[in-house]
PDB file of N, CA and C in Angstrom:
ATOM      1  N   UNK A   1      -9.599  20.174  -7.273  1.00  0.00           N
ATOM      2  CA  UNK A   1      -9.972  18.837  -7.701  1.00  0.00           C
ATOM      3  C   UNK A   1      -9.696  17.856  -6.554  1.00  0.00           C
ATOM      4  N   UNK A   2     -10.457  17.127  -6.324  1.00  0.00           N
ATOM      5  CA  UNK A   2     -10.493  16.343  -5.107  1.00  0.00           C
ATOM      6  C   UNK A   2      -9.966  14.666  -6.222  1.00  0.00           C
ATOM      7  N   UNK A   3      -8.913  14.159  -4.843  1.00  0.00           N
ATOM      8  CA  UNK A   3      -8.665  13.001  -5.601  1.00  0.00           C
ATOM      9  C   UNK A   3      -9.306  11.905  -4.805  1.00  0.00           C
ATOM     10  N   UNK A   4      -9.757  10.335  -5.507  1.00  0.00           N
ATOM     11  CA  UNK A   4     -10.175   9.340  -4.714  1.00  0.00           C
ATOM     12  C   UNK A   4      -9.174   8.368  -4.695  1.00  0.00           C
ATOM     13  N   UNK A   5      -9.438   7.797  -3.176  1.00  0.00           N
ATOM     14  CA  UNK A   5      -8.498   6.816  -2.494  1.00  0.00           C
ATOM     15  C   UNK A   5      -9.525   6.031  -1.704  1.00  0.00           C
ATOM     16  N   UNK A   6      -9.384   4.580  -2.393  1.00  0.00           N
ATOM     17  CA  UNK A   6      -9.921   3.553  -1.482  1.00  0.00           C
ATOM     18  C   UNK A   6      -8.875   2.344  -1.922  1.00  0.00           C
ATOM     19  N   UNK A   7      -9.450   1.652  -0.366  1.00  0.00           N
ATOM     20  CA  UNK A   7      -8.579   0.746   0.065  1.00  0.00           C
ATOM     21  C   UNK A   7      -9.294  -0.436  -0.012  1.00  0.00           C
ATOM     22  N   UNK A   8      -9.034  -1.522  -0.523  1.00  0.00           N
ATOM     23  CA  UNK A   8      -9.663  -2.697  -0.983  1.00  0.00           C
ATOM     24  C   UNK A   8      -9.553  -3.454   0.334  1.00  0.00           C
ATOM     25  N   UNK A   9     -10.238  -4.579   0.461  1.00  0.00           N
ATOM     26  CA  UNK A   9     -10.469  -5.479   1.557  1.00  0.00           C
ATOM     27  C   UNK A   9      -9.033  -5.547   2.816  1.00  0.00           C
ATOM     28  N   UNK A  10      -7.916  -5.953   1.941  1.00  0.00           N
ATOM     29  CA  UNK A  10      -6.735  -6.499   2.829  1.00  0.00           C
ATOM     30  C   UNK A  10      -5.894  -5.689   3.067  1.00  0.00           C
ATOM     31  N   UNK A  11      -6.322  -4.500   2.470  1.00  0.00           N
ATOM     32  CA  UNK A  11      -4.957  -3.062   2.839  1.00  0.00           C
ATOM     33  C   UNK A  11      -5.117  -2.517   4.223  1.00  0.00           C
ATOM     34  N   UNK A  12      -6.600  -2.218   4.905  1.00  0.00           N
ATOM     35  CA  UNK A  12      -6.887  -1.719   5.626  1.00  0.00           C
ATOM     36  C   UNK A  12      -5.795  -3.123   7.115  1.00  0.00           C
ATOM     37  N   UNK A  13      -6.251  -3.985   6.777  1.00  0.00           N
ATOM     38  CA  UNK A  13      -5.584  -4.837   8.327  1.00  0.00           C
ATOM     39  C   UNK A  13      -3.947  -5.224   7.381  1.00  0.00           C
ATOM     40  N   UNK A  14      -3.622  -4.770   6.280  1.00  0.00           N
ATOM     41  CA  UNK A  14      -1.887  -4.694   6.663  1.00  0.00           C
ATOM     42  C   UNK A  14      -1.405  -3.378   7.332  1.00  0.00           C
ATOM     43  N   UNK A  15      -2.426  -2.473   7.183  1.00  0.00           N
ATOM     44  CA  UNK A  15      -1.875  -0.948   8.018  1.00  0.00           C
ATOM     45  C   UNK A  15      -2.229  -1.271   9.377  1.00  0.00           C
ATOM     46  N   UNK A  16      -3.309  -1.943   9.794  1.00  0.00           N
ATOM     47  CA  UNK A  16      -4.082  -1.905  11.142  1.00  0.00           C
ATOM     48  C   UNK A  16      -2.705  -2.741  11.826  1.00  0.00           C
ATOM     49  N   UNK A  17      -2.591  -3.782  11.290  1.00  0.00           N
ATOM     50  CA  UNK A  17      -1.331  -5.229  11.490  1.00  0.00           C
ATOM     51  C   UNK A  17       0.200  -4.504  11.946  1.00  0.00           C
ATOM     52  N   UNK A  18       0.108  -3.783  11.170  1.00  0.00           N
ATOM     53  CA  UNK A  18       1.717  -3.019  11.069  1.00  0.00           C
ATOM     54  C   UNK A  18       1.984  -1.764  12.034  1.00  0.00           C
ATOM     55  N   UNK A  19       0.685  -1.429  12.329  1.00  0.00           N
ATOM     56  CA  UNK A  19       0.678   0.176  13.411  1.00  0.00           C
ATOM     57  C   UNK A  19       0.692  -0.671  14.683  1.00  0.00           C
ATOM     58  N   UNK A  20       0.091  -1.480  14.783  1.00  0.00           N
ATOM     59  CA  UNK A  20      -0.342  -2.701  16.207  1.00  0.00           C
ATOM     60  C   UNK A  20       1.719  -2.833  16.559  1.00  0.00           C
ATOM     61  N   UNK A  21       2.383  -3.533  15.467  1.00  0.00           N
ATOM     62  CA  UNK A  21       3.158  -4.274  15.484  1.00  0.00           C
ATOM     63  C   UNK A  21       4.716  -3.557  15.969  1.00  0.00           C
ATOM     64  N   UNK A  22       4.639  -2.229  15.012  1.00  0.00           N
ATOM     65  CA  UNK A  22       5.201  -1.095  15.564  1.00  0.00           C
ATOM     66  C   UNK A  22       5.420  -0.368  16.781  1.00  0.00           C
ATOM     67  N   UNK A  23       3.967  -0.622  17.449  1.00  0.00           N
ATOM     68  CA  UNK A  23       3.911  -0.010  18.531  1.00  0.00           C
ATOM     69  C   UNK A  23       4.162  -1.030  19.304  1.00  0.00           C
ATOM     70  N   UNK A  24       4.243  -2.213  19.100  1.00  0.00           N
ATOM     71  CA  UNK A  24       4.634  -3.208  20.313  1.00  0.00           C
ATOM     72  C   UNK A  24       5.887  -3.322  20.602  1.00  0.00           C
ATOM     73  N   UNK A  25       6.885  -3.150  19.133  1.00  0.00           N
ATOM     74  CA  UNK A  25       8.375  -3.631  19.068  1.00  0.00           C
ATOM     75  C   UNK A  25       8.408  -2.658  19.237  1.00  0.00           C
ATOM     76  N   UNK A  26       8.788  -1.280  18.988  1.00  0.00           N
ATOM     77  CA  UNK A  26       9.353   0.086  18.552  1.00  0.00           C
ATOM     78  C   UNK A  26       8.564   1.087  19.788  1.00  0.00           C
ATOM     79  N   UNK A  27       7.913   2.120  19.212  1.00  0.00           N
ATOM     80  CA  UNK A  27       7.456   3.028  20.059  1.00  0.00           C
ATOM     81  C   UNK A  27       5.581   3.324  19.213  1.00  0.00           C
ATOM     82  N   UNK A  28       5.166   3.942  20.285  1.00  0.00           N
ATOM     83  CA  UNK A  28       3.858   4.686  19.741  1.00  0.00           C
ATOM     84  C   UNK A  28       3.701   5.569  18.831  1.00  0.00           C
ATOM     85  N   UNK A  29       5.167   6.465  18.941  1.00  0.00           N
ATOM     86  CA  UNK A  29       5.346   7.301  18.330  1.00  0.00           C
ATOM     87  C   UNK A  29       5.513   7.202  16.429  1.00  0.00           C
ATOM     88  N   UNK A  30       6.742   5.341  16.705  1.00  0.00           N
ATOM     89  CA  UNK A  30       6.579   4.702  15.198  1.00  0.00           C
ATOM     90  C   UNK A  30       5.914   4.641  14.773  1.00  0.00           C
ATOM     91  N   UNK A  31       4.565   4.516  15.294  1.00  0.00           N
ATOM     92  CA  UNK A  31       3.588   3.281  14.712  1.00  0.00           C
ATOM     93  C   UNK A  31       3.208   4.253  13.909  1.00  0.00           C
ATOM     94  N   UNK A  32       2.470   5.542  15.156  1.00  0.00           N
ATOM     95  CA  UNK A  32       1.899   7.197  14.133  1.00  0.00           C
ATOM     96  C   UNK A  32       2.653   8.041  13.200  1.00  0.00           C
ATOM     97  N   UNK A  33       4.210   7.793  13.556  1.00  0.00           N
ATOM     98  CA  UNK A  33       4.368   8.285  12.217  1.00  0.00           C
ATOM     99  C   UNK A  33       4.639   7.588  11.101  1.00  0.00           C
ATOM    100  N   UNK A  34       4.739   6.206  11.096  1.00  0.00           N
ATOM    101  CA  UNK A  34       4.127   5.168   9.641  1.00  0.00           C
ATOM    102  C   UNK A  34       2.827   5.416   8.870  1.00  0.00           C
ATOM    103  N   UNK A  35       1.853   5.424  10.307  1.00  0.00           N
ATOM    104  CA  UNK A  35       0.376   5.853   9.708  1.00  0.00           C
ATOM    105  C   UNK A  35       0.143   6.808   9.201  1.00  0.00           C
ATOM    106  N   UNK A  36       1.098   7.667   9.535  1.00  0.00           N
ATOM    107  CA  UNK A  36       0.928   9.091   8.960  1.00  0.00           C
ATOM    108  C   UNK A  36       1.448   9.090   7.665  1.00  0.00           C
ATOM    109  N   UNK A  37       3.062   8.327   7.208  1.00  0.00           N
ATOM    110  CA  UNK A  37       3.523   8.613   6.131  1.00  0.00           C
ATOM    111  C   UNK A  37       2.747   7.677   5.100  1.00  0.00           C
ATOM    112  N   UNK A  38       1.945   6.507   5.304  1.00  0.00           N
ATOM    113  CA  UNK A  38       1.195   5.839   4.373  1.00  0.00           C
ATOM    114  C   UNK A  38       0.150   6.947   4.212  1.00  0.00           C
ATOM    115  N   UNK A  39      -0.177   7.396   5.066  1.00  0.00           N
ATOM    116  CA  UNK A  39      -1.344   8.421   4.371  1.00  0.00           C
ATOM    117  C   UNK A  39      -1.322   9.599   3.738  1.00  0.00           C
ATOM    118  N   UNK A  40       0.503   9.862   3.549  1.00  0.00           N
ATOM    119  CA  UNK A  40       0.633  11.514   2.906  1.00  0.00           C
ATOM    120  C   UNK A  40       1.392  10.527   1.810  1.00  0.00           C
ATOM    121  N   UNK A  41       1.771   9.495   1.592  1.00  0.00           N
ATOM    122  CA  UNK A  41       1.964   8.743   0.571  1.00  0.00           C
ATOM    123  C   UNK A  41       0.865   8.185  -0.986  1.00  0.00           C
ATOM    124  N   UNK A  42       0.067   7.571   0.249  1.00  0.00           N
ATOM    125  CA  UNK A  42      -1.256   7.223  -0.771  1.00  0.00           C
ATOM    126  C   UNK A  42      -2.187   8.447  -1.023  1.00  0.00           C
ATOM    127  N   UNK A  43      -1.731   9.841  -0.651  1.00  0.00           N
ATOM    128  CA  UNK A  43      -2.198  11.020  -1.286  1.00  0.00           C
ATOM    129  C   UNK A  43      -1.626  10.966  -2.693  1.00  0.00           C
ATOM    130  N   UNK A  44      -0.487  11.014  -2.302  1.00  0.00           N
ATOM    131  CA  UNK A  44       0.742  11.341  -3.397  1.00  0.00           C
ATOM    132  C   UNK A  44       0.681  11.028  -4.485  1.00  0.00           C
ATOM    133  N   UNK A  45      -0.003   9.279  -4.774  1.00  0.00           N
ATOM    134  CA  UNK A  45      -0.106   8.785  -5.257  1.00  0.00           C
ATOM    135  C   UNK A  45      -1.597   8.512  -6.344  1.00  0.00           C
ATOM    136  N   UNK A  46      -2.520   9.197  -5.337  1.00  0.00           N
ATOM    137  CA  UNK A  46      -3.828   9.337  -5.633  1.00  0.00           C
ATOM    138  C   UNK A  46      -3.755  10.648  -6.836  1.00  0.00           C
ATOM    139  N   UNK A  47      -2.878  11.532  -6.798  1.00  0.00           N
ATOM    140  CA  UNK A  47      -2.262  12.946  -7.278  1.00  0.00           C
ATOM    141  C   UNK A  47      -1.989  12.587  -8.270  1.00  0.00           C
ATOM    142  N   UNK A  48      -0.870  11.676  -8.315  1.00  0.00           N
ATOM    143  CA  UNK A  48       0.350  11.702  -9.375  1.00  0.00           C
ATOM    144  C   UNK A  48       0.225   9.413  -9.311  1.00  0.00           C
ATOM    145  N   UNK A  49      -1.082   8.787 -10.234  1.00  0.00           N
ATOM    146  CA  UNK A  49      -1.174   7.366  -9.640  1.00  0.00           C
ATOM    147  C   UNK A  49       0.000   7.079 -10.767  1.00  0.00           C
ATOM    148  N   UNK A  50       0.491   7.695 -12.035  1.00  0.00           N
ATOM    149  CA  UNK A  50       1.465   6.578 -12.822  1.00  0.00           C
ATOM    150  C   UNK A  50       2.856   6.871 -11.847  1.00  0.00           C
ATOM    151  N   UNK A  51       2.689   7.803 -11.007  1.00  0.00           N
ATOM    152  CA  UNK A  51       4.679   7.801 -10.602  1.00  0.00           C
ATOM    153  C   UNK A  51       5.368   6.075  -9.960  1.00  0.00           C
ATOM    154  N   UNK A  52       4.139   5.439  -9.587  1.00  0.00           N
ATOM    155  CA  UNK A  52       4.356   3.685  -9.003  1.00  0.00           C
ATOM    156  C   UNK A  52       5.412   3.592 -10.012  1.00  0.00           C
ATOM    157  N   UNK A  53       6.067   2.147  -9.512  1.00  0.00           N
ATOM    158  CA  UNK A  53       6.620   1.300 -11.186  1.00  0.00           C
ATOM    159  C   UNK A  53       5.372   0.259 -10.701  1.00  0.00           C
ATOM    160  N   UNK A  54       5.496  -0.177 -12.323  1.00  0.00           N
ATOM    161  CA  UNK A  54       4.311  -1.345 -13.343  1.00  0.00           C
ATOM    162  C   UNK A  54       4.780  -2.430 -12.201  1.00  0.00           C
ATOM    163  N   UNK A  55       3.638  -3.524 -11.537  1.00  0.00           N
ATOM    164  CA  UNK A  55       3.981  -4.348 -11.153  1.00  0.00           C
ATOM    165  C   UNK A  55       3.210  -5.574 -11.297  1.00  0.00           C
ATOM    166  N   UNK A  56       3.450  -6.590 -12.006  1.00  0.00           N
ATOM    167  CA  UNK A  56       2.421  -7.725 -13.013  1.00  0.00           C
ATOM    168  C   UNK A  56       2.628  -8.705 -11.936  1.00  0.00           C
ATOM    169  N   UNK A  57       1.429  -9.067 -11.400  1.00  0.00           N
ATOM    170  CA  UNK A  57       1.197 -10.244 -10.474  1.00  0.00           C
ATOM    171  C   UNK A  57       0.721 -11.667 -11.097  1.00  0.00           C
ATOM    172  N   UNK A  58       0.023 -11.129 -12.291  1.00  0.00           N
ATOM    173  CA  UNK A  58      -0.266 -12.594 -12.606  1.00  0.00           C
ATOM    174  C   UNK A  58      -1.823 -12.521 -12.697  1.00  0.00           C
ATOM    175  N   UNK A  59      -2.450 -12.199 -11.642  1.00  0.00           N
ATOM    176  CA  UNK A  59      -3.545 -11.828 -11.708  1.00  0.00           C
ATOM    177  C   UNK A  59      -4.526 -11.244 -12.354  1.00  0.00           C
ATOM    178  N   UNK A  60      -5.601 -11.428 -13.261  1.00  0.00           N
ATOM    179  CA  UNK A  60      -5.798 -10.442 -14.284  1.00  0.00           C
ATOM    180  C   UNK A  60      -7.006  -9.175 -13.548  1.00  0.00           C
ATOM    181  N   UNK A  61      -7.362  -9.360 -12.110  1.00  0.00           N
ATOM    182  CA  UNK A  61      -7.990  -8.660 -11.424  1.00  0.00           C
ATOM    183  C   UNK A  61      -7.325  -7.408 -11.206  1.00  0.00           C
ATOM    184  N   UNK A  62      -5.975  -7.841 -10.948  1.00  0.00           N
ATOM    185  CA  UNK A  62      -4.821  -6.955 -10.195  1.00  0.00           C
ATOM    186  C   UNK A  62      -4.551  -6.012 -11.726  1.00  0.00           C
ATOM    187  N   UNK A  63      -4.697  -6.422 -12.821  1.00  0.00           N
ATOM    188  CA  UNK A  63      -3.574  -5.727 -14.120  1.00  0.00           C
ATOM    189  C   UNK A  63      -3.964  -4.338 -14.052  1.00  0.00           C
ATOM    190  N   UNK A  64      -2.893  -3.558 -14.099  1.00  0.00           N
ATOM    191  CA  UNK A  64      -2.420  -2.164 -14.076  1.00  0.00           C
ATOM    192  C   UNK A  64      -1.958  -1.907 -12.455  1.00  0.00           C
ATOM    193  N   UNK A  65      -1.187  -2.719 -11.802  1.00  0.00           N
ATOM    194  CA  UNK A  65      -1.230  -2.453 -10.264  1.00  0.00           C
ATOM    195  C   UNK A  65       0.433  -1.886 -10.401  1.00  0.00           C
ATOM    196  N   UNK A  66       0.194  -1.160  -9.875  1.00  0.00           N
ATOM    197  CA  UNK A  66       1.796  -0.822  -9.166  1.00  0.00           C
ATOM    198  C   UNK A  66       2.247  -0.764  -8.026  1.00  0.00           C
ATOM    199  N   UNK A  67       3.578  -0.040  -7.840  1.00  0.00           N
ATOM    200  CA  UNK A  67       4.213  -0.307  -6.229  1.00  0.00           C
ATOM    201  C   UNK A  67       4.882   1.092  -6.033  1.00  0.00           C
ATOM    202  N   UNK A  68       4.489   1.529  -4.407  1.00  0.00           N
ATOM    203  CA  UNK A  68       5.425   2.478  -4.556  1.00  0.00           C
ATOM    204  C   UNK A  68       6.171   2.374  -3.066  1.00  0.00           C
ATOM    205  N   UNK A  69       7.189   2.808  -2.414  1.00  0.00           N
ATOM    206  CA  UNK A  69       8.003   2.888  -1.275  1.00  0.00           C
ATOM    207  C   UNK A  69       6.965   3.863  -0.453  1.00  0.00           C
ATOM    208  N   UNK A  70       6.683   3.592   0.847  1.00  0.00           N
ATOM    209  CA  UNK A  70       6.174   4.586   1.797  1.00  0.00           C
ATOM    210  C   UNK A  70       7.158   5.388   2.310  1.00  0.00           C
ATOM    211  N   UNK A  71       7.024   6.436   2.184  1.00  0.00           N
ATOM    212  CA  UNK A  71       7.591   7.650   2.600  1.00  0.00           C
ATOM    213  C   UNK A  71       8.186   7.490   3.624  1.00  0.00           C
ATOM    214  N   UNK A  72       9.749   7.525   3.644  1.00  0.00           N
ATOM    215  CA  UNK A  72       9.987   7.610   5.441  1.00  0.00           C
ATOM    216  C   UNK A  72      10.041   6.145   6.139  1.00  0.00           C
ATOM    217  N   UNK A  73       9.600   5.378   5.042  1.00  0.00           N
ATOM    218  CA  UNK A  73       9.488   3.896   5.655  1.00  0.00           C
ATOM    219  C   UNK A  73       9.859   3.140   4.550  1.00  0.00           C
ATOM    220  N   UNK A  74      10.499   3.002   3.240  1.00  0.00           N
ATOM    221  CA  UNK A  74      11.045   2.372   2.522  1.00  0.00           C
ATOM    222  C   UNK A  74      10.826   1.143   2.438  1.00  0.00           C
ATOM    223  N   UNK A  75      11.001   0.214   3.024  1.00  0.00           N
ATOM    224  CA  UNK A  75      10.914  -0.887   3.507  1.00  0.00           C
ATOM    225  C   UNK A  75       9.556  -1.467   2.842  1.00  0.00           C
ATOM    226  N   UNK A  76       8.354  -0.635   3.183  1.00  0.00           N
ATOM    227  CA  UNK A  76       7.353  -0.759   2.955  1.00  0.00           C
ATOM    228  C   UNK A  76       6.913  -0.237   1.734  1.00  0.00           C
ATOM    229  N   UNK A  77       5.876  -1.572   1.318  1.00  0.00           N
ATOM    230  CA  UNK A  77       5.675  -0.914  -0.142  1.00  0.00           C
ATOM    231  C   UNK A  77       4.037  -0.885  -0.357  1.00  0.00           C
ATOM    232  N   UNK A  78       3.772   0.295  -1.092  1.00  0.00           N
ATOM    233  CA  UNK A  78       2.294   0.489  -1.600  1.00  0.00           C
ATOM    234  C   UNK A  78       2.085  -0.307  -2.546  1.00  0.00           C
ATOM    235  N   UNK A  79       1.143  -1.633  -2.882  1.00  0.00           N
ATOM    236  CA  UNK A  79       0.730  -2.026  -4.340  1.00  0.00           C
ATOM    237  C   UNK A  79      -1.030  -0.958  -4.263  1.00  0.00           C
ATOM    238  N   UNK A  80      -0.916  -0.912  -5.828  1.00  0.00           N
ATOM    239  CA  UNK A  80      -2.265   0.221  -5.739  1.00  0.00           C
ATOM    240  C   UNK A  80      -2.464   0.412  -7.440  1.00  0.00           C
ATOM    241  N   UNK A  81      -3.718   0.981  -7.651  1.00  0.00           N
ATOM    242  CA  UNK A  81      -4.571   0.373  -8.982  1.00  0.00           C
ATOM    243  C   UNK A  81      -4.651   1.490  -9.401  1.00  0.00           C
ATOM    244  N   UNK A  82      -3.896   2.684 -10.457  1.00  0.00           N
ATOM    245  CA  UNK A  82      -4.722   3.565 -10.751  1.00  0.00           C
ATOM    246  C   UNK A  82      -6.032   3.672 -11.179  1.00  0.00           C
ATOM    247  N   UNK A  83      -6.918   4.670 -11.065  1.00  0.00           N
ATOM    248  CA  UNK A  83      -8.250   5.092 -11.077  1.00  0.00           C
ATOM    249  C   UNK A  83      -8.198   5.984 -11.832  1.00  0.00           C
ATOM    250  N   UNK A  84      -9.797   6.624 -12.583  1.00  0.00           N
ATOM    251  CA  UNK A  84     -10.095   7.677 -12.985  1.00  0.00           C
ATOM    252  C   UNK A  84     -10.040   8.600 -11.283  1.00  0.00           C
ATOM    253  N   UNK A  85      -9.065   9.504 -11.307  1.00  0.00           N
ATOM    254  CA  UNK A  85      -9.349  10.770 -10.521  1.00  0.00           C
ATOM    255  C   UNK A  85      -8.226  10.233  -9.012  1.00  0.00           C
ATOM    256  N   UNK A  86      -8.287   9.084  -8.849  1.00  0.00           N
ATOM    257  CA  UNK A  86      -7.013   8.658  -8.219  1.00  0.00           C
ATOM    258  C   UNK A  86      -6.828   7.087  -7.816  1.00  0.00           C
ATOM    259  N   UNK A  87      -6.716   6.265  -6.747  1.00  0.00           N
ATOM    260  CA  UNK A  87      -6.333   5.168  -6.882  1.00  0.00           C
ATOM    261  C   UNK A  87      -7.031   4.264  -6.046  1.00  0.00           C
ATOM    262  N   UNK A  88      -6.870   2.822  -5.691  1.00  0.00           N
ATOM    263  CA  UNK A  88      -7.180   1.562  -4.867  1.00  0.00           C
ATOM    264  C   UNK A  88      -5.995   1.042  -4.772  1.00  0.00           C
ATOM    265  N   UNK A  89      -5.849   1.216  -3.106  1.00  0.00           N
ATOM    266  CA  UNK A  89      -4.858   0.412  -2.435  1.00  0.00           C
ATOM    267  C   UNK A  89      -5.286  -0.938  -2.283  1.00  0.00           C
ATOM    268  N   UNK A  90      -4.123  -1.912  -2.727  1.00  0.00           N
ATOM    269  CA  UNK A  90      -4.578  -3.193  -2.860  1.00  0.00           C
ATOM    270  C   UNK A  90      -3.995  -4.032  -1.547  1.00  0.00           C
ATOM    271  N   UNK A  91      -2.552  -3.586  -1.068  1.00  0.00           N
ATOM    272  CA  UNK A  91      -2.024  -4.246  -0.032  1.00  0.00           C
ATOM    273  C   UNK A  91      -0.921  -2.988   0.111  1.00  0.00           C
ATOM    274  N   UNK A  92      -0.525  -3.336   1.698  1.00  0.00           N
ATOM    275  CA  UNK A  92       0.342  -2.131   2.328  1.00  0.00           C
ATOM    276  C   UNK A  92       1.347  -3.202   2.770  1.00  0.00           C
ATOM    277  N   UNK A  93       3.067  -3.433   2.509  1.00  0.00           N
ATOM    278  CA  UNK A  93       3.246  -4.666   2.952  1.00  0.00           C
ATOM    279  C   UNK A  93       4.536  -4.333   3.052  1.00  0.00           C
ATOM    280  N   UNK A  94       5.940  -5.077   3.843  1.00  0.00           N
ATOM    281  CA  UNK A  94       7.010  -4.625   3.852  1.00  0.00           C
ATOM    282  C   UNK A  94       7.612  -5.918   2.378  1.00  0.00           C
ATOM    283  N   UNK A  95       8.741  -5.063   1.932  1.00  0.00           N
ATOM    284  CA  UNK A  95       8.887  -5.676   0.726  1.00  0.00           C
ATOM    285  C   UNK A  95      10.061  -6.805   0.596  1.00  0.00           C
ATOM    286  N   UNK A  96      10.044  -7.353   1.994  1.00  0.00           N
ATOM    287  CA  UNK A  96      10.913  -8.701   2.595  1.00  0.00           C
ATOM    288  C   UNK A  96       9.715  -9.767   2.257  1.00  0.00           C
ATOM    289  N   UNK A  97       8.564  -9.389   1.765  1.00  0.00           N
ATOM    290  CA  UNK A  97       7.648 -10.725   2.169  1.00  0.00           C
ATOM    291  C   UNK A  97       7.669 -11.270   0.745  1.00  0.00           C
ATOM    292  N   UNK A  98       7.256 -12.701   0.740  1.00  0.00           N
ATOM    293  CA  UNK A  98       6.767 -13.036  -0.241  1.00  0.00           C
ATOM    294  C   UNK A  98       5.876 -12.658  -1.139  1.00  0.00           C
ATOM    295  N   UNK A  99       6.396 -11.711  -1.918  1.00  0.00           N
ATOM    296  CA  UNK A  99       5.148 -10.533  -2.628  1.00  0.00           C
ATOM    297  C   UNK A  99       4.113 -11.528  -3.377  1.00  0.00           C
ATOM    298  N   UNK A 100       4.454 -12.394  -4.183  1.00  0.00           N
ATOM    299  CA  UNK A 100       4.166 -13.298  -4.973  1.00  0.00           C
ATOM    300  C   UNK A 100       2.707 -14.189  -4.209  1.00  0.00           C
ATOM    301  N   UNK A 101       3.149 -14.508  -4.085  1.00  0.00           N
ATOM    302  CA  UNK A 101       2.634 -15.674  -2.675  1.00  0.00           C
ATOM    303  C   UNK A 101       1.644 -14.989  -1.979  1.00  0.00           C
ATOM    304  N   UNK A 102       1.723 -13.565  -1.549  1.00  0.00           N
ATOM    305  CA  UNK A 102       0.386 -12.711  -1.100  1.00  0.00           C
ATOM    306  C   UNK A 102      -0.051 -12.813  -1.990  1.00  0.00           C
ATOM    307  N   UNK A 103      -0.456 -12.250  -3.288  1.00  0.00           N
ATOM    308  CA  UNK A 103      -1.515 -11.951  -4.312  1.00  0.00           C
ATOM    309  C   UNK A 103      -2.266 -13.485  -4.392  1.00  0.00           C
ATOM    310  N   UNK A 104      -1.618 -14.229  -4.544  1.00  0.00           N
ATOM    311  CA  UNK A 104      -1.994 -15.714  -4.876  1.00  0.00           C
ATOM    312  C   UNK A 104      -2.733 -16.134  -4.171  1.00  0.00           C
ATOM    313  N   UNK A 105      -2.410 -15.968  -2.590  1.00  0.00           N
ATOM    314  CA  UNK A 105      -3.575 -16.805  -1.857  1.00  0.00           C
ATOM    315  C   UNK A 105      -4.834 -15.380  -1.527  1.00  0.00           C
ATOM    316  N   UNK A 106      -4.777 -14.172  -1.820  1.00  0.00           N
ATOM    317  CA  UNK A 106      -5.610 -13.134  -1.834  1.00  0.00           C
ATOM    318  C   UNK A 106      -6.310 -13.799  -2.775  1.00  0.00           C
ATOM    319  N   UNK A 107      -6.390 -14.368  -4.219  1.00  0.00           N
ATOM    320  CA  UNK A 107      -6.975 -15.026  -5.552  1.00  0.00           C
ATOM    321  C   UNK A 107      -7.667 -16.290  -4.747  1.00  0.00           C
ATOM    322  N   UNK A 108      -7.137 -17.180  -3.492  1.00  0.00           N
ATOM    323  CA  UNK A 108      -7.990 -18.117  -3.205  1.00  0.00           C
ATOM    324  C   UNK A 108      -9.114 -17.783  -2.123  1.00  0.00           C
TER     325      UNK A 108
END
């Protein structure tokens, strides 16, 4: 059974944002293995989409979104939509930010 994973408008440039950002402060090596663990993560998740916890933004676009920790990178958190057959990544983001405050101006 093949699972589906897509990434909605703003997920793709918080991973693009964060591999860039990694590799500037840290090493090359960080950046690829972040990219790597978001992507054996948002498998994981595409597999198994209720293991997230419930996360209510407010938004009624967003309702049923959850969050999960990236593998290996904690810090960072998956919000993502279960699907029939697997999920939509909504934002890839470290979980120091104003979580709130992203969704909101994503709505303007």
């Amino acid at each position: 059974m093949t699972v589906a994973l897509a990434f909605r408008p703003r997920a793709r440039p918080d991973l693009l944002e964060r591999f860039v950002c990694l590799g500037e402060h840290a090493t090359a090596q960080v950046a690829e293995r972040y990219f790597a663990a978001v992507d054996r993560t948002c498998a994981r998740l595409a597999r198994q989409p209720r293991s997230g916890t419930p996360y209510e933004s407010g938004i009624r676009s967003l309702d049923g979104m959850r969050r999960a920790p990236v593998s290996w990178f904690k810090a960072y958190l998956i919000f993502y939509i279960p699907r029939p057959g697997g999920i939509d990544v909504v934002r890839v983001v470290h979980g120091s930010r104003d979580i709130e405050h992203l969704f909101a101006e994503d709505e303007m």
